[in-house]
N, C-alpha and C. Protein backbone atom coordinates (compact mmCIF):
# COMPACT_ATOMS: atom_id res chain seq x y z
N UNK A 1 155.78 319.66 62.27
CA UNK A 1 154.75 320.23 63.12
C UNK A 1 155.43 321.09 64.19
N UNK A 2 155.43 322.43 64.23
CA UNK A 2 155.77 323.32 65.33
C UNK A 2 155.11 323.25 66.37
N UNK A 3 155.95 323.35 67.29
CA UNK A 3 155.26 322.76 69.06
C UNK A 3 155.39 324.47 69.80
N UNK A 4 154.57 324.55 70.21
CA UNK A 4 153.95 325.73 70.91
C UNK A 4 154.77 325.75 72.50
N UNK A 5 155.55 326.24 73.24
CA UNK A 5 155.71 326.36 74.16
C UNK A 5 155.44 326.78 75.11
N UNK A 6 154.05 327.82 74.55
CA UNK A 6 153.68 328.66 75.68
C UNK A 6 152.95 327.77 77.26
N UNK A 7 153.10 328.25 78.15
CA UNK A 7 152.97 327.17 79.58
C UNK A 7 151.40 327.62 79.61
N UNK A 8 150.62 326.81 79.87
CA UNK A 8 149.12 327.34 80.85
C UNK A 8 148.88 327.74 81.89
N UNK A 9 148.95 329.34 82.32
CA UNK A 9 148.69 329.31 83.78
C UNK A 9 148.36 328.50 84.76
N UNK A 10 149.03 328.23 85.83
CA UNK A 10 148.48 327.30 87.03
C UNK A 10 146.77 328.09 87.42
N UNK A 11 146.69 329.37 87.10
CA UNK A 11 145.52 329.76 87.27
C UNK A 11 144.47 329.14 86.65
N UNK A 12 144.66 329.31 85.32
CA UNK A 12 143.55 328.86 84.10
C UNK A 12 143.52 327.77 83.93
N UNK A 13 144.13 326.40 84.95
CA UNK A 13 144.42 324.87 84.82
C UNK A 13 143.44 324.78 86.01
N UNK A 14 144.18 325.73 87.46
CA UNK A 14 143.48 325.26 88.45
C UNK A 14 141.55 325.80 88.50
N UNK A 15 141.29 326.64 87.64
CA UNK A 15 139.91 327.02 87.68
C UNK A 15 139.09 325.90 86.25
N UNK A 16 140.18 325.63 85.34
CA UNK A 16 139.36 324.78 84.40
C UNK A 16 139.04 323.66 85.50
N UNK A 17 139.60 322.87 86.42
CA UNK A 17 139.54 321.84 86.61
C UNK A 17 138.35 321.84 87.57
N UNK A 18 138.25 323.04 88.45
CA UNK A 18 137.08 323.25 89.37
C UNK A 18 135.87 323.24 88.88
N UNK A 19 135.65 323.88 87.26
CA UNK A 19 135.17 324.09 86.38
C UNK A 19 134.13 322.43 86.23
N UNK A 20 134.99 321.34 85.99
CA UNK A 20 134.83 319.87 86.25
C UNK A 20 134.34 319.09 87.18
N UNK A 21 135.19 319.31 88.00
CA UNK A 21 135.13 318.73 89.24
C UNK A 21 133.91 318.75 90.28
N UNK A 22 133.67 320.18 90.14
CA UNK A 22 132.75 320.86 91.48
C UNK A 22 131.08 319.88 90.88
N UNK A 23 130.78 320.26 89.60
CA UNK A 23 129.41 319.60 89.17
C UNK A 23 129.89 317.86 89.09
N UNK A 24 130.84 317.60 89.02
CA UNK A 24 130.97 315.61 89.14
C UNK A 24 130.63 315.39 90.48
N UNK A 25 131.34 316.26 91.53
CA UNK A 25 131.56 315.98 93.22
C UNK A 25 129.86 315.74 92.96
N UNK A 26 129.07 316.85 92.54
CA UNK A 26 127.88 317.55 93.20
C UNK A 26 126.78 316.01 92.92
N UNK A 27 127.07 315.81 91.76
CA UNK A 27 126.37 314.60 90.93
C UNK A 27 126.58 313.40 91.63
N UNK A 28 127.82 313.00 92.28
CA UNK A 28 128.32 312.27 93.04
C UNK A 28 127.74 311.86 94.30
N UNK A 29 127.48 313.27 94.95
CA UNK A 29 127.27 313.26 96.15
C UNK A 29 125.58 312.94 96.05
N UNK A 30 124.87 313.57 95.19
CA UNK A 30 124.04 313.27 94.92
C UNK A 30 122.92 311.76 94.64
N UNK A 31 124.05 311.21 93.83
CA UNK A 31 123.63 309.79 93.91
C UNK A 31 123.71 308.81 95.10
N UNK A 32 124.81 309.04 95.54
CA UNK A 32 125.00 308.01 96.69
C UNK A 32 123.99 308.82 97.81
N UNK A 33 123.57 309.65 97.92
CA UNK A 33 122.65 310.37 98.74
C UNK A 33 121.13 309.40 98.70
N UNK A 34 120.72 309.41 97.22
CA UNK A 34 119.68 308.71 96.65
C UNK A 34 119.89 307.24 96.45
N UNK A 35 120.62 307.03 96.65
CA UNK A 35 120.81 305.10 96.37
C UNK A 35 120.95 304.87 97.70
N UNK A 36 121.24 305.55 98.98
CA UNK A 36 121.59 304.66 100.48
C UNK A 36 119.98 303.80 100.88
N UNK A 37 118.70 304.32 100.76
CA UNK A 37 117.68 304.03 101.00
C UNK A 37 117.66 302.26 100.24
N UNK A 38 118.24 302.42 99.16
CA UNK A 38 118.04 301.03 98.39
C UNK A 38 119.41 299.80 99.42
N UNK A 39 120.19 300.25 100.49
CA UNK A 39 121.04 299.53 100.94
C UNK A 39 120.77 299.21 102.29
N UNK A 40 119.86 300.00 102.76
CA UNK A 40 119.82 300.41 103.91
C UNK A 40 118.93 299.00 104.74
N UNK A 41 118.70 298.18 103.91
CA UNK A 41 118.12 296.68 104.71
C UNK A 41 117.26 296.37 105.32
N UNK A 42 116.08 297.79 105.14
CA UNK A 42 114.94 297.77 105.65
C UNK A 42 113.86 297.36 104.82
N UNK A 43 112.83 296.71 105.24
CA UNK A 43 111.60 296.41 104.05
C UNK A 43 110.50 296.67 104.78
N UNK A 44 109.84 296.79 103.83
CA UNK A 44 108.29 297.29 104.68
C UNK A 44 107.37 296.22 104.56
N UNK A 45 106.63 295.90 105.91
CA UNK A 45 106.15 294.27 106.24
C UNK A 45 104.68 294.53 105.53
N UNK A 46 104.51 293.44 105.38
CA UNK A 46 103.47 293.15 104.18
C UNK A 46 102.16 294.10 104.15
N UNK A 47 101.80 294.47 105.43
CA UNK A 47 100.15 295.34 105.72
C UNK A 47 100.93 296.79 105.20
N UNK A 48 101.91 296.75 104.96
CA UNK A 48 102.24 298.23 104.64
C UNK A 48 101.99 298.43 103.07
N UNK A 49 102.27 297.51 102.24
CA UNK A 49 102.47 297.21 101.37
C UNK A 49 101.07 297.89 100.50
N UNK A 50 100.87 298.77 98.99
CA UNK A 50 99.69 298.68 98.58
C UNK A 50 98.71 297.99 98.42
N UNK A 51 97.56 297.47 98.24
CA UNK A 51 96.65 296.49 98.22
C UNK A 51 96.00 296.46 96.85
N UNK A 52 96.80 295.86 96.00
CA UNK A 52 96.07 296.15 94.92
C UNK A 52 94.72 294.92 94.56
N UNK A 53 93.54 295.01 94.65
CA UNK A 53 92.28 293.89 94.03
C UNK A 53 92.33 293.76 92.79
N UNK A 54 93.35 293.73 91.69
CA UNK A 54 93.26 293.51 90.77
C UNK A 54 92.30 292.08 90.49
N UNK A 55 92.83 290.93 90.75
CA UNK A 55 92.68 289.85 90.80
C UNK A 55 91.93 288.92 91.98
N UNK A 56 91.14 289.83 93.28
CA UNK A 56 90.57 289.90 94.12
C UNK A 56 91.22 289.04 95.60
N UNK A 57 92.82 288.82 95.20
CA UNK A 57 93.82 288.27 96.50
C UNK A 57 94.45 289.16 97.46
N UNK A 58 93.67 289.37 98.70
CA UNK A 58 94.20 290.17 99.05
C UNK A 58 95.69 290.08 99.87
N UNK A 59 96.67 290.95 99.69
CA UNK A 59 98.05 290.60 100.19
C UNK A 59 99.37 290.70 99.12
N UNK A 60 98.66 289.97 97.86
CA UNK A 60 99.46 289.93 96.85
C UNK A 60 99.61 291.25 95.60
N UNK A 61 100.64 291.36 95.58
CA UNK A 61 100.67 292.41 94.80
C UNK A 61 100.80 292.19 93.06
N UNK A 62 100.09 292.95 92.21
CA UNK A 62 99.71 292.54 91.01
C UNK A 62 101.02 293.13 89.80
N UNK A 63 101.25 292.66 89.13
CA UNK A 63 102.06 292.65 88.05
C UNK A 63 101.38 293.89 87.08
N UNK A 64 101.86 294.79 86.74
CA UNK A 64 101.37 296.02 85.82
C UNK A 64 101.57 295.71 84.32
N UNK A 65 100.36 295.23 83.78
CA UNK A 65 100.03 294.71 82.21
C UNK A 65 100.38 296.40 81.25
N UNK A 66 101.20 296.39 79.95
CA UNK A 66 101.69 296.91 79.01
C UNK A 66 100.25 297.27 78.46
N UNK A 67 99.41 297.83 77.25
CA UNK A 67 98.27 298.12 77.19
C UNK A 67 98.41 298.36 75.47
N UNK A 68 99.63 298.72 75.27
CA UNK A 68 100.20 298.85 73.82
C UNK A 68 100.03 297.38 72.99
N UNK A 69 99.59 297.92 71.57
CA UNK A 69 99.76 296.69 71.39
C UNK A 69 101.03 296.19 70.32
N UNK A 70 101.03 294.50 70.61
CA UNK A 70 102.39 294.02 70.48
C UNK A 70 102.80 293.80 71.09
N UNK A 71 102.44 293.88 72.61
CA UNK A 71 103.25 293.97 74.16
C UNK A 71 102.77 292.87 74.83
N UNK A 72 103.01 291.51 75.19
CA UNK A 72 102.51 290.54 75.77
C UNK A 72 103.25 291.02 77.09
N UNK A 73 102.53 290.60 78.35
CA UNK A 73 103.18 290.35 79.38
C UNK A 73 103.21 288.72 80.38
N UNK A 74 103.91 288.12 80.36
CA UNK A 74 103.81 287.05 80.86
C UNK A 74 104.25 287.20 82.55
N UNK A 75 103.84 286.25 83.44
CA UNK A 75 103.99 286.24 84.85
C UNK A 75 104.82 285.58 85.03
């Protein structure tokens, strides 16, 4: 097997890699942007909460039944 010696520009290495990098950073930055709200240790006290009357209790929030069938949902 003949081995190729030719070198890769530091140019065409350093722009492939930006090429990479720049949309991972972006994706990156992105998520942890969108996930801090889930860390952040705040909850919202119960009157805030939707009110759903499914089941006519008010306070408690109702479990969302599947409608397909084959789909049991248990509590």
């Amino acid at each position: 097997m003949a081995r190729d010696d030719a070198k890769t520009s530091p140019l065409v290495l350093a722009l492939s890699w930006m090429v990479v990098l720049i949309p991972l950073g972006w994706g990156v930055v992105q998520s942890v942007a969108k996930s801090l709200p889930l860390f952040a240790g705040e909850t919202a006290p119960a009157e805030a909460l939707p009110d759903d009357d499914n089941e006519g209790r008010a306070g408690e929030r109702s479990i969302a039944v599947d409608d397909r069938p084959g789909v049991t949902a248990t509590p």
